[in-house]
Protein backbone atom coordinates (compact mmCIF):
# COMPACT_ATOMS: atom_id res chain seq x y z
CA UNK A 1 -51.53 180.40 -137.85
CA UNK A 2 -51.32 177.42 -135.14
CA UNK A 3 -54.54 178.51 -134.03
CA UNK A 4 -56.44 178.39 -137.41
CA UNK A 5 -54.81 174.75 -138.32
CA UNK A 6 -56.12 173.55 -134.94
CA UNK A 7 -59.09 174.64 -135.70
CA UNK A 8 -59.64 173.04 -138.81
CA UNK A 9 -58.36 170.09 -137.68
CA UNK A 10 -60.93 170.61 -134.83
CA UNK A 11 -64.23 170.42 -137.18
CA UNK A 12 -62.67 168.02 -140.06
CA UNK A 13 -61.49 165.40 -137.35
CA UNK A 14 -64.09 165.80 -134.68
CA UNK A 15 -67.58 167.54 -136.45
CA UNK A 16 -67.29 166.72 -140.04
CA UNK A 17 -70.96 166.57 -140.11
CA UNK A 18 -72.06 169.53 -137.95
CA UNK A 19 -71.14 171.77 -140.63
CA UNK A 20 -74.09 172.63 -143.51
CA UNK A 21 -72.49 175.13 -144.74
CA UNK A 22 -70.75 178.76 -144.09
CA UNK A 23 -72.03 181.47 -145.98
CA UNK A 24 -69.75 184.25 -145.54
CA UNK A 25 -71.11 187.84 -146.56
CA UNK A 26 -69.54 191.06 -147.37
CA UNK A 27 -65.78 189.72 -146.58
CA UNK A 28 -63.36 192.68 -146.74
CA UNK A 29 -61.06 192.22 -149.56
CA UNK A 30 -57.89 191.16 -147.61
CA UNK A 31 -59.65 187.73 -146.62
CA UNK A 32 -59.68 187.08 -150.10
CA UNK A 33 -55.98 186.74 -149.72
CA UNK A 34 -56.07 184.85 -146.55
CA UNK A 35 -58.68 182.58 -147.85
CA UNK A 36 -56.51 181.82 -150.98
CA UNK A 37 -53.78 180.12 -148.27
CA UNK A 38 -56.63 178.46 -145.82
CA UNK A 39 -58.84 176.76 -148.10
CA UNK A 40 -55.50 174.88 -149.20
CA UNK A 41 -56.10 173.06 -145.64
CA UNK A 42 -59.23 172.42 -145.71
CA UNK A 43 -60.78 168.95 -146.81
CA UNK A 44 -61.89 169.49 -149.83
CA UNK A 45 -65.91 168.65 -149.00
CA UNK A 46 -65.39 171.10 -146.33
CA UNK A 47 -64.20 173.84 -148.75
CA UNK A 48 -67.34 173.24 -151.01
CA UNK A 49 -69.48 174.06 -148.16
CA UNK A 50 -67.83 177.58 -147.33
CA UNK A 51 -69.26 180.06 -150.03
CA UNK A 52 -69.04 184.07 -149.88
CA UNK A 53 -71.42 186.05 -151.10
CA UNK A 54 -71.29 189.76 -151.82
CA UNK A 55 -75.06 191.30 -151.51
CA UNK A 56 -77.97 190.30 -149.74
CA UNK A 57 -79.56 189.29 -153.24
CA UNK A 58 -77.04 186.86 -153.48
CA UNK A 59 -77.51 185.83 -150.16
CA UNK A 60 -81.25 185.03 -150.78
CA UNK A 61 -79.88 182.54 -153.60
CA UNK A 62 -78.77 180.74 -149.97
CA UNK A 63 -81.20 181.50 -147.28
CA UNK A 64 -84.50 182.24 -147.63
CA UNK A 65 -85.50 185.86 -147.24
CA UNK A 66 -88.11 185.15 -144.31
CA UNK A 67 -85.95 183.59 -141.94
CA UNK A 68 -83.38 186.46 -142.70
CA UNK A 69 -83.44 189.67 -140.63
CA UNK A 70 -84.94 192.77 -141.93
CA UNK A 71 -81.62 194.99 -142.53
CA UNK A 72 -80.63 192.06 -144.69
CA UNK A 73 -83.87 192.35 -146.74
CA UNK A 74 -85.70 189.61 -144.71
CA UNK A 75 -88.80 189.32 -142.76
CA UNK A 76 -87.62 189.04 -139.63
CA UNK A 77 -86.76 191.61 -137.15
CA UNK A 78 -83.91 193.09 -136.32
CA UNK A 79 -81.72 191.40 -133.83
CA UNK A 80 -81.56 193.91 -131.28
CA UNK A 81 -78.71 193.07 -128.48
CA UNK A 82 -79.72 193.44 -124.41
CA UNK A 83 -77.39 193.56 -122.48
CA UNK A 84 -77.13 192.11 -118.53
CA UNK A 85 -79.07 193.55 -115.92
CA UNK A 86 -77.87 193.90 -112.87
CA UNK A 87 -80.01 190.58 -111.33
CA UNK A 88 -77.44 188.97 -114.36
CA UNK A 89 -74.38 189.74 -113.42
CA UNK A 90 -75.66 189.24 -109.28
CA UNK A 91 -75.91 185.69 -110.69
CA UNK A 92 -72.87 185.49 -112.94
CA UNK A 93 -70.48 186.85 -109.76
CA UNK A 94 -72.61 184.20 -107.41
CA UNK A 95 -71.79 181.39 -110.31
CA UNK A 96 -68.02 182.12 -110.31
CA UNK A 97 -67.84 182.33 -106.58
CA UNK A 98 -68.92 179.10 -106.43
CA UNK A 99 -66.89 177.68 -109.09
CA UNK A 100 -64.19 178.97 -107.03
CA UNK A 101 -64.84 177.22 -103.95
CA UNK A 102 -65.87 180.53 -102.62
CA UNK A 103 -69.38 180.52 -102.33
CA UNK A 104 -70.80 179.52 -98.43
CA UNK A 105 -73.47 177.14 -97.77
């Protein structure tokens, strides 16, 4: 709960511009419920930029279907996740050592 409230306070006090708007798709039906009690704390110009929309022909009413990916009937390709390689996480462990005052010059 605290942590929600902060966070709207967070983008309606700090970034009430950065926000275009949040399309939500395919919510499970218990955010429905949630959302009833949240969008009573929102700003009301920030509420009327959240919408939800329940296909991905609705969704092209939003966003146009070539800058969408393909499993959402776009044109673009899938986003396919990579994870770290080994050189990565080398670096990552090198980064944090150093962060920690550990690293040696």
């Amino acid at each position: 709960y605290q942590h929600i409230k902060f966070f709207i306070n967070l983008i309606e006090n700090y970034y009430p511009e950065l926000l275009g708007q949040v399309i939500i798709l395919n919510a499970p039906w218990i955010f429905y419920g949630c959302w009833t009690i949240i969008s009573k704390w929102l700003d009301p110009t920030l509420r009327d930029e959240i919408r939800f929309v329940k296909n991905e022909v609705e969704l092209a009413q939003h966003i146009d279907p070539s800058a969408l990916p393909r499993r959402l009937n776009g044109a673009q390709p899938d986003f396919e996740y990579i994870g770290p390689t080994a050189d990565d996480d080398a670096m990552i462990a090198t980064i944090r050592a150093d962060a920690q005052g550990k690293a040696k010059a």
